[in-house]
PDB file of N, CA and C in Angstrom:
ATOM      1  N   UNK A   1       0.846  -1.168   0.000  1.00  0.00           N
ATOM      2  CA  UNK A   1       0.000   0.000   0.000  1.00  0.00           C
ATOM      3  C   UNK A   1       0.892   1.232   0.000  1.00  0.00           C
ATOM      4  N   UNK A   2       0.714   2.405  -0.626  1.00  0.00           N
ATOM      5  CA  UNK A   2       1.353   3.509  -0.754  1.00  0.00           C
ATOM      6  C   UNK A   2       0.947   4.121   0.132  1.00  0.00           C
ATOM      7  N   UNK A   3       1.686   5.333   0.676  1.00  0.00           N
ATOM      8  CA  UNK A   3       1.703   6.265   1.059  1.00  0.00           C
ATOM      9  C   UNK A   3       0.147   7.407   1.468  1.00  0.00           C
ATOM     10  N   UNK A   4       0.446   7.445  -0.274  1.00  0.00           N
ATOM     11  CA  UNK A   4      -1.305   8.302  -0.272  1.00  0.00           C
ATOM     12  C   UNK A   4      -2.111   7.460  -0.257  1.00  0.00           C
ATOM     13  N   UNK A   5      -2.438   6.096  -0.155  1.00  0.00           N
ATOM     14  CA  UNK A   5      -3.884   5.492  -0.483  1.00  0.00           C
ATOM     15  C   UNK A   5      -3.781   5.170   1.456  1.00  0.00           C
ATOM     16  N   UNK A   6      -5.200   5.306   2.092  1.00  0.00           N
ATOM     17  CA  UNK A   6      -5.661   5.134   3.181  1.00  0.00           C
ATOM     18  C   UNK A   6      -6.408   4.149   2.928  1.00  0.00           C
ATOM     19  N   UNK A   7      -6.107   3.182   4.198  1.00  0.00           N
ATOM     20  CA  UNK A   7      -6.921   2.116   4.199  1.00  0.00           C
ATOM     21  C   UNK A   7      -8.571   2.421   4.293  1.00  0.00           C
ATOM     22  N   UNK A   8      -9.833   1.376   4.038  1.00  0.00           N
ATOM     23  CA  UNK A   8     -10.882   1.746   4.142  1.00  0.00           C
ATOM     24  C   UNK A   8     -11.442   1.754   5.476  1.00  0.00           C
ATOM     25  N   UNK A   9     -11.755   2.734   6.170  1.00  0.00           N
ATOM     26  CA  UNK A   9     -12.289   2.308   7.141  1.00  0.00           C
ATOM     27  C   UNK A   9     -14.032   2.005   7.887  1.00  0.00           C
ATOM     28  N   UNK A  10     -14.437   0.900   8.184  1.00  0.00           N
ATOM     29  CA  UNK A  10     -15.295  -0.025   7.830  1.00  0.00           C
ATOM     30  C   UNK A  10     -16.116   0.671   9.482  1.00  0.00           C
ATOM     31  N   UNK A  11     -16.949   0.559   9.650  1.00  0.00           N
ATOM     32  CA  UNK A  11     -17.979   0.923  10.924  1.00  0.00           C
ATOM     33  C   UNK A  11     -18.047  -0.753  11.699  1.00  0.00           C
ATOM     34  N   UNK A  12     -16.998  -0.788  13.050  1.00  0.00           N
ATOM     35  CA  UNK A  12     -17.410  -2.383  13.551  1.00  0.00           C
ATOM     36  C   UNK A  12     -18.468  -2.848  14.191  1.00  0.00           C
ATOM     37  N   UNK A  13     -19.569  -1.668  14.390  1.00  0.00           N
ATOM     38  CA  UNK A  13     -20.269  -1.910  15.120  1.00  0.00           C
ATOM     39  C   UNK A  13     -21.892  -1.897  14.046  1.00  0.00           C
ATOM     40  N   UNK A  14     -21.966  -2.783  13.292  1.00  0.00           N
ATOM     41  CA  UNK A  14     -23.030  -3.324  12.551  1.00  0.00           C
ATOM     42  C   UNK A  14     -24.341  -3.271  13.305  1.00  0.00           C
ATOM     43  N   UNK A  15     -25.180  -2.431  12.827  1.00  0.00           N
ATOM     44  CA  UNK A  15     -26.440  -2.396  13.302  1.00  0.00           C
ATOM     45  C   UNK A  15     -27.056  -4.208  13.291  1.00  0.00           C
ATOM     46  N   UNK A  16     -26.782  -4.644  12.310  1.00  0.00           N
ATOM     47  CA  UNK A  16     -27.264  -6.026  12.153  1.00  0.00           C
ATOM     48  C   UNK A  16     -26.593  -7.342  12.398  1.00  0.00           C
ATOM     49  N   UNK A  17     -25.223  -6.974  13.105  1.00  0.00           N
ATOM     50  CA  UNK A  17     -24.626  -7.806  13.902  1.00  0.00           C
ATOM     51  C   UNK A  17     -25.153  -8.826  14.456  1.00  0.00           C
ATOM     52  N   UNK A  18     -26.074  -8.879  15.276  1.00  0.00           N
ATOM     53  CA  UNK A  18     -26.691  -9.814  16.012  1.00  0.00           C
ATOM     54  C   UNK A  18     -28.368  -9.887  16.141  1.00  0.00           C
ATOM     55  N   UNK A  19     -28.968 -10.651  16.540  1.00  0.00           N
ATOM     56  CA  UNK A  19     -30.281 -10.286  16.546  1.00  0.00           C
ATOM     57  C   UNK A  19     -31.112  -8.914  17.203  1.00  0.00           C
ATOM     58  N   UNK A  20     -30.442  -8.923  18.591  1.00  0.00           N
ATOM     59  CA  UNK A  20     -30.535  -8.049  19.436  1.00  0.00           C
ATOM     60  C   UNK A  20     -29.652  -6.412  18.934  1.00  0.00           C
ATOM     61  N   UNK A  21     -28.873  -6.867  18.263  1.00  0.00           N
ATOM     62  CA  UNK A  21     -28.698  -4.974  17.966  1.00  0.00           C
ATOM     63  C   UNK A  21     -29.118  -4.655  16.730  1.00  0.00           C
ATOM     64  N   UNK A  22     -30.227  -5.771  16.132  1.00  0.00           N
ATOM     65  CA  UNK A  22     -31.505  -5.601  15.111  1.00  0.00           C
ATOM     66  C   UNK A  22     -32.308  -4.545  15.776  1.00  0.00           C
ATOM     67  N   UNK A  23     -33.088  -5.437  16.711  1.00  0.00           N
ATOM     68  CA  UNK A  23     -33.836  -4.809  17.400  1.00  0.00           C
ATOM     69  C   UNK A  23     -33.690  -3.397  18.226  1.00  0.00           C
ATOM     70  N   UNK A  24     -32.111  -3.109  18.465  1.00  0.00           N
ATOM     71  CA  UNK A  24     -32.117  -2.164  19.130  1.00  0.00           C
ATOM     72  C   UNK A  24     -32.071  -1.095  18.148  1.00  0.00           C
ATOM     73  N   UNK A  25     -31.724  -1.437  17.077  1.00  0.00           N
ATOM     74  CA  UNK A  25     -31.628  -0.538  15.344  1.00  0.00           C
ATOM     75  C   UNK A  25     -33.332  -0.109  14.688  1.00  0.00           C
ATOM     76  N   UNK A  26     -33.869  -1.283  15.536  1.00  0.00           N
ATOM     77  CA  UNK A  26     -35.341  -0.907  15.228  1.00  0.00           C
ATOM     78  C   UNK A  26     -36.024  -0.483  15.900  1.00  0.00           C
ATOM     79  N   UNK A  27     -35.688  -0.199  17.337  1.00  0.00           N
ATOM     80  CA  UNK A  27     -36.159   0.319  18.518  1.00  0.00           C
ATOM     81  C   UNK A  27     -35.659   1.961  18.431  1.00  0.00           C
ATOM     82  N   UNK A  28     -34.590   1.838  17.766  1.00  0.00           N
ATOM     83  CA  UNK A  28     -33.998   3.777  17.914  1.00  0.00           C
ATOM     84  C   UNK A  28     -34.363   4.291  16.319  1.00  0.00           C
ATOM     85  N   UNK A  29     -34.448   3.642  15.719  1.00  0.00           N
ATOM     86  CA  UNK A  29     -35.996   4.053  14.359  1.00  0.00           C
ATOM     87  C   UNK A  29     -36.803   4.438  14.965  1.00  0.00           C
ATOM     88  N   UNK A  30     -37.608   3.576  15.666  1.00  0.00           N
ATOM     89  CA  UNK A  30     -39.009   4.167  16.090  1.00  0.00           C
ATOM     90  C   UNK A  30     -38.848   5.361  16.841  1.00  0.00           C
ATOM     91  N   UNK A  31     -37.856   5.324  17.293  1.00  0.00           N
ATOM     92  CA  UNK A  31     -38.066   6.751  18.010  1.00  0.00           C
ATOM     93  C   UNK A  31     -37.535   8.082  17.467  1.00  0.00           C
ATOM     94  N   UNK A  32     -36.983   7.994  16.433  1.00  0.00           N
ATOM     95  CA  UNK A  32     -36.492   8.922  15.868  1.00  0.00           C
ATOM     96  C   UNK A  32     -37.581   9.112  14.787  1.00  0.00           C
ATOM     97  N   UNK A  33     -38.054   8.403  14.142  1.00  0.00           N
ATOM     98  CA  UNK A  33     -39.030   8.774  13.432  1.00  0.00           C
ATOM     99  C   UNK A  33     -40.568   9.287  14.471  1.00  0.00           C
ATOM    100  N   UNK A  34     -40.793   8.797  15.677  1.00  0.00           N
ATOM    101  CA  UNK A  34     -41.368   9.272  16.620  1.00  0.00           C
ATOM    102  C   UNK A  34     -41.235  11.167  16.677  1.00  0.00           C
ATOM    103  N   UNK A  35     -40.000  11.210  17.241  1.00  0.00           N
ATOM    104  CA  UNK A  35     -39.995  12.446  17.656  1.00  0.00           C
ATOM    105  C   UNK A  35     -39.378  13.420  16.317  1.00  0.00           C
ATOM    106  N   UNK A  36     -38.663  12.993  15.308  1.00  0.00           N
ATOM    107  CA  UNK A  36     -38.108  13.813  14.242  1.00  0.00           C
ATOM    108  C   UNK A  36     -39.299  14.160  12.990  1.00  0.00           C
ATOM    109  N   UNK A  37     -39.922  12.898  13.225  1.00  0.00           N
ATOM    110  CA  UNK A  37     -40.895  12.593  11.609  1.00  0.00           C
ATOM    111  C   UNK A  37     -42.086  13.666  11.941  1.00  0.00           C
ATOM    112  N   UNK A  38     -42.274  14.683  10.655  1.00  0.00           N
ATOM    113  CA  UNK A  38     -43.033  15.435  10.732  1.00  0.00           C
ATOM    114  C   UNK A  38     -44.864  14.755  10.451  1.00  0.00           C
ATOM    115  N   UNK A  39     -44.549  13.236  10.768  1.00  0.00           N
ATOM    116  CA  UNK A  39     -45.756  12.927  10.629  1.00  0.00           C
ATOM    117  C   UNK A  39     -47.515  13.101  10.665  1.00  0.00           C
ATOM    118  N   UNK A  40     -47.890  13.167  11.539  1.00  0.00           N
ATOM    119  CA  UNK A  40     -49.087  13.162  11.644  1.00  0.00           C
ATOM    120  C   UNK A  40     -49.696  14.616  12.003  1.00  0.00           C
ATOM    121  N   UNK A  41     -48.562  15.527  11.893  1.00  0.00           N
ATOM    122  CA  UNK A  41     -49.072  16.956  12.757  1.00  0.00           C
ATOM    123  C   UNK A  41     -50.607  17.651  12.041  1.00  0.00           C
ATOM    124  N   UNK A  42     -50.427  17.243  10.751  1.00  0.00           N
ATOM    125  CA  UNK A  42     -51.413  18.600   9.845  1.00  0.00           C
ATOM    126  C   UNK A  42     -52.285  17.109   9.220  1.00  0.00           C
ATOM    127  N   UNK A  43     -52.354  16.457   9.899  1.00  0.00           N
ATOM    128  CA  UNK A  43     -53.449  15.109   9.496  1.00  0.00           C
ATOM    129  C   UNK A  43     -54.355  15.036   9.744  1.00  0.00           C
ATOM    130  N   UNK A  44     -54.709  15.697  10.399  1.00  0.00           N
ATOM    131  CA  UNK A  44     -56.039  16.243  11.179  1.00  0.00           C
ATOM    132  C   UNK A  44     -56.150  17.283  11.088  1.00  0.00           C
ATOM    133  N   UNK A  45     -57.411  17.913  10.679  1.00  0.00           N
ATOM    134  CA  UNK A  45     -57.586  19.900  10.845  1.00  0.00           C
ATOM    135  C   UNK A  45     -57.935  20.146  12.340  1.00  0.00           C
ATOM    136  N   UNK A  46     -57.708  21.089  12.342  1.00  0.00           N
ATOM    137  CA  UNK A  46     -57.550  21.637  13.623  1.00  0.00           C
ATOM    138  C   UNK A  46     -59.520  22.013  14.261  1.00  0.00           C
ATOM    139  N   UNK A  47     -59.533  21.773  14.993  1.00  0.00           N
ATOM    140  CA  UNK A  47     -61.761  21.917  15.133  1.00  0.00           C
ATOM    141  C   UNK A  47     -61.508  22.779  16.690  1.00  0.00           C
ATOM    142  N   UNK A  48     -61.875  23.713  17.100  1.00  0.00           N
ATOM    143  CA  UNK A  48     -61.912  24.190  18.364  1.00  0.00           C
ATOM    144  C   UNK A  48     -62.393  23.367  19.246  1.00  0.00           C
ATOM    145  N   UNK A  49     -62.405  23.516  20.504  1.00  0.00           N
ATOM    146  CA  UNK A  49     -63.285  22.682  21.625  1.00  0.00           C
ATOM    147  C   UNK A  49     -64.056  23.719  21.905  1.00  0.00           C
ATOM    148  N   UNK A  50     -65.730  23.073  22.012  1.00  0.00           N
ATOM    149  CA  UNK A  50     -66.601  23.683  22.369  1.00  0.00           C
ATOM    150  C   UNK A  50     -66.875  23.536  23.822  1.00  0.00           C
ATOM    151  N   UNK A  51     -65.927  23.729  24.894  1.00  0.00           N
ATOM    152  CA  UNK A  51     -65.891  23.826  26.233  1.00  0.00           C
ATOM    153  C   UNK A  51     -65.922  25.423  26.085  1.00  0.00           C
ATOM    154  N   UNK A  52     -65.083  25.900  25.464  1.00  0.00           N
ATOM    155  CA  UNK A  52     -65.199  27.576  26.545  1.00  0.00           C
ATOM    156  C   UNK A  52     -65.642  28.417  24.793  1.00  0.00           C
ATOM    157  N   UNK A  53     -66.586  28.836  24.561  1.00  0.00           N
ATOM    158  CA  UNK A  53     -67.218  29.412  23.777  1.00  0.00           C
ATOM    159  C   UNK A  53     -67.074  31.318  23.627  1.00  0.00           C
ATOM    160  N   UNK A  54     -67.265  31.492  22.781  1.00  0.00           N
ATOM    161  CA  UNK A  54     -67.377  33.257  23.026  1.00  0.00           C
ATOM    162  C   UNK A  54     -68.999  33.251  22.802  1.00  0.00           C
ATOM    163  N   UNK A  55     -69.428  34.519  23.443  1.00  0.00           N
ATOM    164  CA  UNK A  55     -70.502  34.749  23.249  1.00  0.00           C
ATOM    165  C   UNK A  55     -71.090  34.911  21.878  1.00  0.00           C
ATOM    166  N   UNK A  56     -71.588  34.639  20.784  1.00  0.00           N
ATOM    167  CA  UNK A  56     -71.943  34.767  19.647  1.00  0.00           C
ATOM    168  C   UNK A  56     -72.526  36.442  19.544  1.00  0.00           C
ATOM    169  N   UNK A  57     -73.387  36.495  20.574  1.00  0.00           N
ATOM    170  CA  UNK A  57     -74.383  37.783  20.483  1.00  0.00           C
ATOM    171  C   UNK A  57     -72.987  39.124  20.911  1.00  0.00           C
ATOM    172  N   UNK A  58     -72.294  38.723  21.336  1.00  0.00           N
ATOM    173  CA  UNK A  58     -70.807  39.747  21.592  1.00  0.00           C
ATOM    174  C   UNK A  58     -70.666  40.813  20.206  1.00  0.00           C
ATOM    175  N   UNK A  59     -70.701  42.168  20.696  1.00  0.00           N
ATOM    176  CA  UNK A  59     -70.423  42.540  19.578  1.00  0.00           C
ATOM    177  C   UNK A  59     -68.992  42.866  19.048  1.00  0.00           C
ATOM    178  N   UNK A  60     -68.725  43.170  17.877  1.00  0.00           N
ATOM    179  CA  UNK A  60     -67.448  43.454  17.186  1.00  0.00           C
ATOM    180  C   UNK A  60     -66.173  44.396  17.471  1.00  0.00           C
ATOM    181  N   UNK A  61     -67.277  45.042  18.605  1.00  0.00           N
ATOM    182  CA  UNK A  61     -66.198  46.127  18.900  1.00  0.00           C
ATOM    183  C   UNK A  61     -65.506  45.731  20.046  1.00  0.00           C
ATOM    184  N   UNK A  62     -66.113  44.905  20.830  1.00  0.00           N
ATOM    185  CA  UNK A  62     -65.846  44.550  22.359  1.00  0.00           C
ATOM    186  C   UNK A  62     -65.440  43.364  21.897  1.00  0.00           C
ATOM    187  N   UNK A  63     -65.076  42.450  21.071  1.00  0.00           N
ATOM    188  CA  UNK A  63     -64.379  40.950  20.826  1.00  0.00           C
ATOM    189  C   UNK A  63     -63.075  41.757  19.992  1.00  0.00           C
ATOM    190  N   UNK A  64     -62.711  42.744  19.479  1.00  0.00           N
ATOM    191  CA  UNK A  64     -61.670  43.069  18.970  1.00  0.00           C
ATOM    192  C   UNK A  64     -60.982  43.451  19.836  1.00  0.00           C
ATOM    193  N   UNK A  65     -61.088  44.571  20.849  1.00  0.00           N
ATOM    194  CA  UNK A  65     -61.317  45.096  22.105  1.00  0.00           C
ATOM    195  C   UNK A  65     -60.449  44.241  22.881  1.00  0.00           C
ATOM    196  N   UNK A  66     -61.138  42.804  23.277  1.00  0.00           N
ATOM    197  CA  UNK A  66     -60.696  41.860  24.522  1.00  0.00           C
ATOM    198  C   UNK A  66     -59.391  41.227  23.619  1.00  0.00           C
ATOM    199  N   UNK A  67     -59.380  40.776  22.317  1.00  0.00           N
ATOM    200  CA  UNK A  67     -58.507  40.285  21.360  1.00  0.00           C
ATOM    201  C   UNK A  67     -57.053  41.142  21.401  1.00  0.00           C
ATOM    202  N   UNK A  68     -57.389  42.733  20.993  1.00  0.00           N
ATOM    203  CA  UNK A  68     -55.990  43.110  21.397  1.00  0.00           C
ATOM    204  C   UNK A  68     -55.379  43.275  22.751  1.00  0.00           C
ATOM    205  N   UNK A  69     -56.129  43.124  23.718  1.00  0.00           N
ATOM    206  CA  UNK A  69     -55.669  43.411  25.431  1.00  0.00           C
ATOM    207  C   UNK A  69     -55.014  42.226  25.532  1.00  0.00           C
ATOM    208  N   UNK A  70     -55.647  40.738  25.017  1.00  0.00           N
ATOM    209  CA  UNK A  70     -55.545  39.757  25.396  1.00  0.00           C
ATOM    210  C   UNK A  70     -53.398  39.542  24.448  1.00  0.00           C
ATOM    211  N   UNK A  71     -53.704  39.939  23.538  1.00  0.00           N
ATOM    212  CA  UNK A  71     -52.397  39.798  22.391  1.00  0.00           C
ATOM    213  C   UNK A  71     -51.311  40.710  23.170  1.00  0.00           C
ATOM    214  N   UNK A  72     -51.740  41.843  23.563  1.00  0.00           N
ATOM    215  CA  UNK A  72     -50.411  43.047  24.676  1.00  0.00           C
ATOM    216  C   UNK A  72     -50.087  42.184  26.160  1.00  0.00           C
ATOM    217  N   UNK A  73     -51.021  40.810  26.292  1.00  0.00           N
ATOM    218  CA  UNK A  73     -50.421  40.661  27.648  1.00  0.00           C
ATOM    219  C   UNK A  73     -49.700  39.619  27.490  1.00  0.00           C
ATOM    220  N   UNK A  74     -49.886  38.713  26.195  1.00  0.00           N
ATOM    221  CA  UNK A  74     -49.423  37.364  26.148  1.00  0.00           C
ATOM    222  C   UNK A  74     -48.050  38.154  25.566  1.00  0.00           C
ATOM    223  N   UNK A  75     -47.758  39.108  24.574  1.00  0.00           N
ATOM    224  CA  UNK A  75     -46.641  39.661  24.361  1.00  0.00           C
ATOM    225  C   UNK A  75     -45.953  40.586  25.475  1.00  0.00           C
ATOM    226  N   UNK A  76     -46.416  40.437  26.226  1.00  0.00           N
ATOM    227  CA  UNK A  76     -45.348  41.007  28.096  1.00  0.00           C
ATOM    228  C   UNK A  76     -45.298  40.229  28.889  1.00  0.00           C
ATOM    229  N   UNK A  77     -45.996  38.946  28.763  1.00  0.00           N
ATOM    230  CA  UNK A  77     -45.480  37.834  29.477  1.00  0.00           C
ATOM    231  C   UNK A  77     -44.536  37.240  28.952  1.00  0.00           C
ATOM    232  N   UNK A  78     -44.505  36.941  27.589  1.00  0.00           N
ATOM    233  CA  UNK A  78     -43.324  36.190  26.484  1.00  0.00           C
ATOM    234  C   UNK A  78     -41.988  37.559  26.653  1.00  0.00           C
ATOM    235  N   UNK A  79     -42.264  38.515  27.168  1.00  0.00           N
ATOM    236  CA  UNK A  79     -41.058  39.527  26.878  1.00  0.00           C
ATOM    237  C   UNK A  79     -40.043  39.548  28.318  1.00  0.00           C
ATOM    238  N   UNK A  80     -41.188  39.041  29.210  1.00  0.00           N
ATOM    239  CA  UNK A  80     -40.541  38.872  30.710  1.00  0.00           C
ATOM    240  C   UNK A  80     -39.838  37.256  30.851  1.00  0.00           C
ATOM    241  N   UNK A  81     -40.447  36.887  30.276  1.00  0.00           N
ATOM    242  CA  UNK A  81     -39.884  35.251  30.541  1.00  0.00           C
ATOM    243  C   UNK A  81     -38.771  35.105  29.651  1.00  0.00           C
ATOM    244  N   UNK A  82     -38.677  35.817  28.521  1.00  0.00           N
ATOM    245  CA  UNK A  82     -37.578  35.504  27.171  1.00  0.00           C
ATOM    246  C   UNK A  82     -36.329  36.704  28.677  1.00  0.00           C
ATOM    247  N   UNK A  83     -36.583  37.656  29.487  1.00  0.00           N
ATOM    248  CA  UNK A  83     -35.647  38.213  30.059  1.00  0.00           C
ATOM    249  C   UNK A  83     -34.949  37.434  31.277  1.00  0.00           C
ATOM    250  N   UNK A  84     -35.691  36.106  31.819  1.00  0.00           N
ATOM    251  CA  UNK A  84     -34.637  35.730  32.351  1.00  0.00           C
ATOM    252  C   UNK A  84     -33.654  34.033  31.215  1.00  0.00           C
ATOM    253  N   UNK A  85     -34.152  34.078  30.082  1.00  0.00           N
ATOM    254  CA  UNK A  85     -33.511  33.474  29.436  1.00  0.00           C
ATOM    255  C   UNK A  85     -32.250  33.821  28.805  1.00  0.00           C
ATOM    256  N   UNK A  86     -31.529  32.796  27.958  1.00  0.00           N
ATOM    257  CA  UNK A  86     -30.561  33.047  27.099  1.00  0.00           C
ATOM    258  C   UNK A  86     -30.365  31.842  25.927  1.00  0.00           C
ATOM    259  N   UNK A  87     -29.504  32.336  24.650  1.00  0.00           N
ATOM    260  CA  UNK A  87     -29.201  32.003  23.655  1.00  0.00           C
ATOM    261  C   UNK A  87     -30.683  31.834  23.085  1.00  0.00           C
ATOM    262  N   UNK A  88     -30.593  30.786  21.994  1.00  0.00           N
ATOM    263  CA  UNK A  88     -31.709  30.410  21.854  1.00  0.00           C
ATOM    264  C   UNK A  88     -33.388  30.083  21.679  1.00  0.00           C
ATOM    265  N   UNK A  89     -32.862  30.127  23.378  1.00  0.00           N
ATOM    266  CA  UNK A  89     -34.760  29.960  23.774  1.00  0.00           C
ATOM    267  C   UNK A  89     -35.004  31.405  23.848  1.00  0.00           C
ATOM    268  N   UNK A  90     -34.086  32.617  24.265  1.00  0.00           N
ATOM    269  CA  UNK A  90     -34.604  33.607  24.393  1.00  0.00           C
ATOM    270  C   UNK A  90     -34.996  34.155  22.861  1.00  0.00           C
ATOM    271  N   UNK A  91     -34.321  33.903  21.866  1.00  0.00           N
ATOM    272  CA  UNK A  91     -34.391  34.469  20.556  1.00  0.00           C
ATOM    273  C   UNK A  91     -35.791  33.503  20.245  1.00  0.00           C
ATOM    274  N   UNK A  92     -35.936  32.681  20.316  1.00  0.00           N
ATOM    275  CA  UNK A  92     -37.613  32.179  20.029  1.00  0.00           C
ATOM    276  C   UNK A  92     -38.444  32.914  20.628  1.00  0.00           C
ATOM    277  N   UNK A  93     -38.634  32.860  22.087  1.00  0.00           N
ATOM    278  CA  UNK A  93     -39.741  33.693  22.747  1.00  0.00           C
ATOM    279  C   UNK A  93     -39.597  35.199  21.833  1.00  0.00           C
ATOM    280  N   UNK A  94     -38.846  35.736  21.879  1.00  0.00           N
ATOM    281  CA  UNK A  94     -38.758  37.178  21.773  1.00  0.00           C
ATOM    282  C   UNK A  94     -39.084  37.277  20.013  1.00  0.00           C
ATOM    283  N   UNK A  95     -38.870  35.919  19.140  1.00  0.00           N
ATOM    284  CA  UNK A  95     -39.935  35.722  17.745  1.00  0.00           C
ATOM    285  C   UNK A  95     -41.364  35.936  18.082  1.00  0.00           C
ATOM    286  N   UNK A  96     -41.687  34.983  19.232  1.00  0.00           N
ATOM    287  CA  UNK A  96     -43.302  34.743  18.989  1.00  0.00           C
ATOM    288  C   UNK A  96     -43.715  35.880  20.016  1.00  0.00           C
ATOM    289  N   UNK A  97     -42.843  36.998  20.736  1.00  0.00           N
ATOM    290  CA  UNK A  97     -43.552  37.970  20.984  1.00  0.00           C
ATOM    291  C   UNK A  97     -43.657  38.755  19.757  1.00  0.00           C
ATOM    292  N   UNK A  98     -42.703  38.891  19.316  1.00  0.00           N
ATOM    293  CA  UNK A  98     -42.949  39.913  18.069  1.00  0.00           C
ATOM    294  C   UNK A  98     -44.256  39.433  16.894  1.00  0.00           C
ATOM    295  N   UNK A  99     -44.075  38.509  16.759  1.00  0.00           N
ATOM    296  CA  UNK A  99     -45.382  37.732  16.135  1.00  0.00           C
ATOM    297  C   UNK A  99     -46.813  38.067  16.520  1.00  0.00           C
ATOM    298  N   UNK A 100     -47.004  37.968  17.788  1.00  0.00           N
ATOM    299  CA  UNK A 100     -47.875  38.600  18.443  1.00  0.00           C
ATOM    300  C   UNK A 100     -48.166  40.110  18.451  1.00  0.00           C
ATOM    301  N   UNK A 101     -47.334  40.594  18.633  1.00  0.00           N
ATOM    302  CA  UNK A 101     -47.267  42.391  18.349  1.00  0.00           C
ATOM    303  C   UNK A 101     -47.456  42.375  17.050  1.00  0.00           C
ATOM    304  N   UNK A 102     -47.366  41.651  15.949  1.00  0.00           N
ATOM    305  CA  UNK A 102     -47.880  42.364  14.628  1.00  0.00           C
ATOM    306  C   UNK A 102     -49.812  41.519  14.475  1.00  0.00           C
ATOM    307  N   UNK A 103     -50.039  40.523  15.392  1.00  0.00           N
ATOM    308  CA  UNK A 103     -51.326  40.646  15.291  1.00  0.00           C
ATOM    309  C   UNK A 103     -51.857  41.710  15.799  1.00  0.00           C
ATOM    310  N   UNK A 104     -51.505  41.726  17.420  1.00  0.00           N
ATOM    311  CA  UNK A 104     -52.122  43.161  17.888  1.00  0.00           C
ATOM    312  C   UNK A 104     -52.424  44.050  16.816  1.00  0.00           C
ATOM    313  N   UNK A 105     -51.365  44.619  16.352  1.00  0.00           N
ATOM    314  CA  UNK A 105     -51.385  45.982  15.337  1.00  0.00           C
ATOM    315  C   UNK A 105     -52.636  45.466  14.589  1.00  0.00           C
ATOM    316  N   UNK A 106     -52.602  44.203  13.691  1.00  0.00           N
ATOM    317  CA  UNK A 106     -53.567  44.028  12.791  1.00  0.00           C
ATOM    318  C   UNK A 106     -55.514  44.163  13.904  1.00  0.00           C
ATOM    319  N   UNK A 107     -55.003  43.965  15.126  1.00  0.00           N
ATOM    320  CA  UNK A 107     -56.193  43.891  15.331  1.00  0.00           C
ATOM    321  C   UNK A 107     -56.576  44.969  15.964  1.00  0.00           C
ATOM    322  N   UNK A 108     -55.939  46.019  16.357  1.00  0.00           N
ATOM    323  CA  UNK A 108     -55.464  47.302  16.300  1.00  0.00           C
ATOM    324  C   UNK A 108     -56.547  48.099  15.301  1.00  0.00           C
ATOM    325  N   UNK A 109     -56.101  47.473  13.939  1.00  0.00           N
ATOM    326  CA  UNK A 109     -56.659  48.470  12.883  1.00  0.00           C
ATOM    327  C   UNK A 109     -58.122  47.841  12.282  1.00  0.00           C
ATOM    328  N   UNK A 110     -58.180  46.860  12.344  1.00  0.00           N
ATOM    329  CA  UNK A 110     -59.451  46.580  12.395  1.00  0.00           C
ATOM    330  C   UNK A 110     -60.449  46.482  13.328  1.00  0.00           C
ATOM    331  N   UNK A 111     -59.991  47.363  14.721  1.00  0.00           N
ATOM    332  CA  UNK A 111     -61.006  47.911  15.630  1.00  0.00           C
ATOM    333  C   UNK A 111     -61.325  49.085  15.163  1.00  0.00           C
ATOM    334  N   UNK A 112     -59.862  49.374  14.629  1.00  0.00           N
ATOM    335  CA  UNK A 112     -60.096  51.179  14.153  1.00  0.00           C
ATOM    336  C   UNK A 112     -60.754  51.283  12.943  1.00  0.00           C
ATOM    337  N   UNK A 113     -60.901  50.514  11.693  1.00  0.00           N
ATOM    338  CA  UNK A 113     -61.863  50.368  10.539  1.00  0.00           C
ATOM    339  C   UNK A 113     -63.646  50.178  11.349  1.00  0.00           C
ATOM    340  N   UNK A 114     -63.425  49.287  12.298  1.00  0.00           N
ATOM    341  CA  UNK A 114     -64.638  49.057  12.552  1.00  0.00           C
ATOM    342  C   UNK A 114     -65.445  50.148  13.578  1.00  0.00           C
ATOM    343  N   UNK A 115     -64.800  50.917  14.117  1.00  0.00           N
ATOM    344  CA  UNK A 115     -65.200  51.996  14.929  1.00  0.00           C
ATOM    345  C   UNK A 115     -63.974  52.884  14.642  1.00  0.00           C
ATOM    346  N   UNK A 116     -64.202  53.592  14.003  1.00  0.00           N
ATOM    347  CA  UNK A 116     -62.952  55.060  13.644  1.00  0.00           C
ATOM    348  C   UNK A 116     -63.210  56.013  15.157  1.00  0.00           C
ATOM    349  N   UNK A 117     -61.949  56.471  14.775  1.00  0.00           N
ATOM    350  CA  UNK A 117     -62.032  57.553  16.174  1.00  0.00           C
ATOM    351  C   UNK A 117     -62.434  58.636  15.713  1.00  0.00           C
ATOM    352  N   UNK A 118     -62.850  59.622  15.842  1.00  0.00           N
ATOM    353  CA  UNK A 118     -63.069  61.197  15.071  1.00  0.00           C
ATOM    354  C   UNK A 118     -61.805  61.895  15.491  1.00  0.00           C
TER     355      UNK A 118
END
């Protein structure tokens, strides 16, 4: 063998070695396709639960109303909790506050289309 040619090097630990590190090859499948596989998420549509209802007869101004109060608090709770975090998790929270602050706005302006201020 020369110099430049490197031998091949081969993996000794064969998933299919034995019966049992079959199974353990098919046991850490399942779970990786478990928790990685974007399987079943959007397989089902999403249906609300009819446990906690809004009032139907509620009017438009007062469900937009409770909608943006409700969007300014979940975005100052996500802004306090992303402050005792770091790396990472804080840069997510501090996404899905901002996410939230651009519904507000949207719901913001369609209180204000639906009742203008003078």
């Amino acid at each position: 063998m020369s110099e430049t040619t490197k031998p091949l090097v081969t993996d000794p630990a064969s998933p299919y070695e034995s019966f049992d590190s079959r199974k353990l090859h098919a046991a850490a499948e399942r779970a990786l396709d478990h928790y990685l596989a974007p399987a079943q998420i959007m397989a089902t549509p999403y249906s609300p639960s009819s446990m906690f209802m809004v009032n139907p007869q509620t009017d438009t101004e007062s469900l937009l109303a409770n909608a943006c109060e409700s969007l300014a608090s979940a975005t100052v709770m996500l802004g306090d909790f992303a402050g005792v975090l770091e790396g990472p998790s804080r840069n997510t929270l501090l996404g899905i506050a901002q996410v939230l602050m651009l519904g507000e706005l949207a719901v913001n302006q369609a209180l204000e289309n639906v009742v203008p201020r003078d």
